[in-house]
C-alpha atoms as a PDB file:
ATOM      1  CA  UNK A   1     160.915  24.981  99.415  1.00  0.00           C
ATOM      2  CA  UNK A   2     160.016  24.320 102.974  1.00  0.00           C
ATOM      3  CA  UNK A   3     157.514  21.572 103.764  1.00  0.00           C
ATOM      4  CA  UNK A   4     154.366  23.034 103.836  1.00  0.00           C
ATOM      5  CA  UNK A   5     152.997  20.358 106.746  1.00  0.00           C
ATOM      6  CA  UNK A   6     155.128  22.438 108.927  1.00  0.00           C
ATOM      7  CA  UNK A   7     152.278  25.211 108.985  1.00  0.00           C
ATOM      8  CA  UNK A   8     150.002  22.877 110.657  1.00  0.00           C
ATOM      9  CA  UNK A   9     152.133  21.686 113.222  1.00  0.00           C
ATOM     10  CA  UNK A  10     153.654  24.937 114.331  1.00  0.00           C
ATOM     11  CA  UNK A  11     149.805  26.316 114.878  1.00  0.00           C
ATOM     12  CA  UNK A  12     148.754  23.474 116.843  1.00  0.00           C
ATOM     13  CA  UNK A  13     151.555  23.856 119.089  1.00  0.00           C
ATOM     14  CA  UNK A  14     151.053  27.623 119.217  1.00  0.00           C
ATOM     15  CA  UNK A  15     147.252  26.618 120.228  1.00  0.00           C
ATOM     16  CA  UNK A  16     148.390  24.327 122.733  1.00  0.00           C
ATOM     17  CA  UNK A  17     150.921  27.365 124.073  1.00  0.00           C
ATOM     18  CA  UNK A  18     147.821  29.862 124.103  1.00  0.00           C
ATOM     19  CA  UNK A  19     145.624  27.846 126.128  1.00  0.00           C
ATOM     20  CA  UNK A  20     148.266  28.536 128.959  1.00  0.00           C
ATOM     21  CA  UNK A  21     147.986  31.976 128.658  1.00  0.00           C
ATOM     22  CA  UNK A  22     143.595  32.019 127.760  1.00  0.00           C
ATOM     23  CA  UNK A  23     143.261  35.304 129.604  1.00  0.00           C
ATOM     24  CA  UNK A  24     146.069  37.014 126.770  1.00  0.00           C
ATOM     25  CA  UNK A  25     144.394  38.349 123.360  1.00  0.00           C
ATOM     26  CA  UNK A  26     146.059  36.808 120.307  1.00  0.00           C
ATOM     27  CA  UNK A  27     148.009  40.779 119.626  1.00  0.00           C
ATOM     28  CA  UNK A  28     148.877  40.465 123.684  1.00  0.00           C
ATOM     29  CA  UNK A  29     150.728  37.209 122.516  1.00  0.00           C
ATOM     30  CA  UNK A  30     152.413  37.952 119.314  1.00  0.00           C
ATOM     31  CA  UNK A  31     153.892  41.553 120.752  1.00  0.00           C
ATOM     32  CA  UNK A  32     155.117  39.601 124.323  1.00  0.00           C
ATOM     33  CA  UNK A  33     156.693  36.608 122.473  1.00  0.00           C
ATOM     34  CA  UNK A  34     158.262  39.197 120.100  1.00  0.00           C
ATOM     35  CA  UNK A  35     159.701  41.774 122.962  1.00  0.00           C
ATOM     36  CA  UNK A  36     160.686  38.783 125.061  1.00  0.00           C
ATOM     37  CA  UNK A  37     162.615  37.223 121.867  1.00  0.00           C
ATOM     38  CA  UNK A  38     165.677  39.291 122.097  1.00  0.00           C
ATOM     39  CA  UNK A  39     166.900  43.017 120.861  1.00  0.00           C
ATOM     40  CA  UNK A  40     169.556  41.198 118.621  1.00  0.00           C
ATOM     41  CA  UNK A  41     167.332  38.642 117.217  1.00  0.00           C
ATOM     42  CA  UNK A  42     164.680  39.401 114.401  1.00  0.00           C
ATOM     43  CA  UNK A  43     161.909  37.338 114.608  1.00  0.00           C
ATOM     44  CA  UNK A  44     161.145  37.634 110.775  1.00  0.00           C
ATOM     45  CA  UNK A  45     164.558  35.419 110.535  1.00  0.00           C
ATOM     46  CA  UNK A  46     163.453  32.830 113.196  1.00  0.00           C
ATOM     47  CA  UNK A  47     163.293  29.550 111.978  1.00  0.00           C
ATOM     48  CA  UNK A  48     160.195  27.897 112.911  1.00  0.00           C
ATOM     49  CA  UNK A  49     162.100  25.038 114.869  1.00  0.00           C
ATOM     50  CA  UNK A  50     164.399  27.577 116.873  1.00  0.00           C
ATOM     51  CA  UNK A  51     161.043  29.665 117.196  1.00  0.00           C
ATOM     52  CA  UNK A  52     159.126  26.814 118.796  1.00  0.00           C
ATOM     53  CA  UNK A  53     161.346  25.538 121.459  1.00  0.00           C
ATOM     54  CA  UNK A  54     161.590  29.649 122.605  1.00  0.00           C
ATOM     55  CA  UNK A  55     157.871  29.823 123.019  1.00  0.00           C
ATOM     56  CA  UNK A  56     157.616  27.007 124.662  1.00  0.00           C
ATOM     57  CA  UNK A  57     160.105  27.973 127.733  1.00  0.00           C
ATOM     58  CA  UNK A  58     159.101  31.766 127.571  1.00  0.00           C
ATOM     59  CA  UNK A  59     155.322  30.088 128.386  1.00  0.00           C
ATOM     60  CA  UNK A  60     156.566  28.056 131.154  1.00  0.00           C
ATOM     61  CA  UNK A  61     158.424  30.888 132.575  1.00  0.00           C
ATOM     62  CA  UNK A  62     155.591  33.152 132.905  1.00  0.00           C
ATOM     63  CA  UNK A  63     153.680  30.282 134.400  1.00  0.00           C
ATOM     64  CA  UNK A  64     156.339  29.503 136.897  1.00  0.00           C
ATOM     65  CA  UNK A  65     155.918  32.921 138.073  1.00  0.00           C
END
């Protein structure tokens, strides 16, 4: 079973990653992380700690823009 604290820490980074991008709805984030991920990676098999690290630089990409 994976640890359940996990939840909690992977939403309070995702907060942290939204507040970059305030003016993006929540549906405007999910579908851009998801397109952005890669057309031979499913997200539904994404690990949470590969996951993370890939939002995280996709963010600072689009802010370094």
């Amino acid at each position: 079973m994976r640890d359940p604290n996990r939840i909690d820490e992977f939403c309070d980074e995702l907060k942290a990653i939204w507040h970059q991008v305030p003016d993006w709805r929540f549906g405007q984030l999910i579908d851009n992380l998801l397109s952005a991920w890669s057309s031979d990676k499913d997200a539904f098999y994404a690990e949470d700690e590969l996951f993370l690290p890939f939002i995280k630089d996709y963010i600072n990409q689009i802010k370094n823009n």
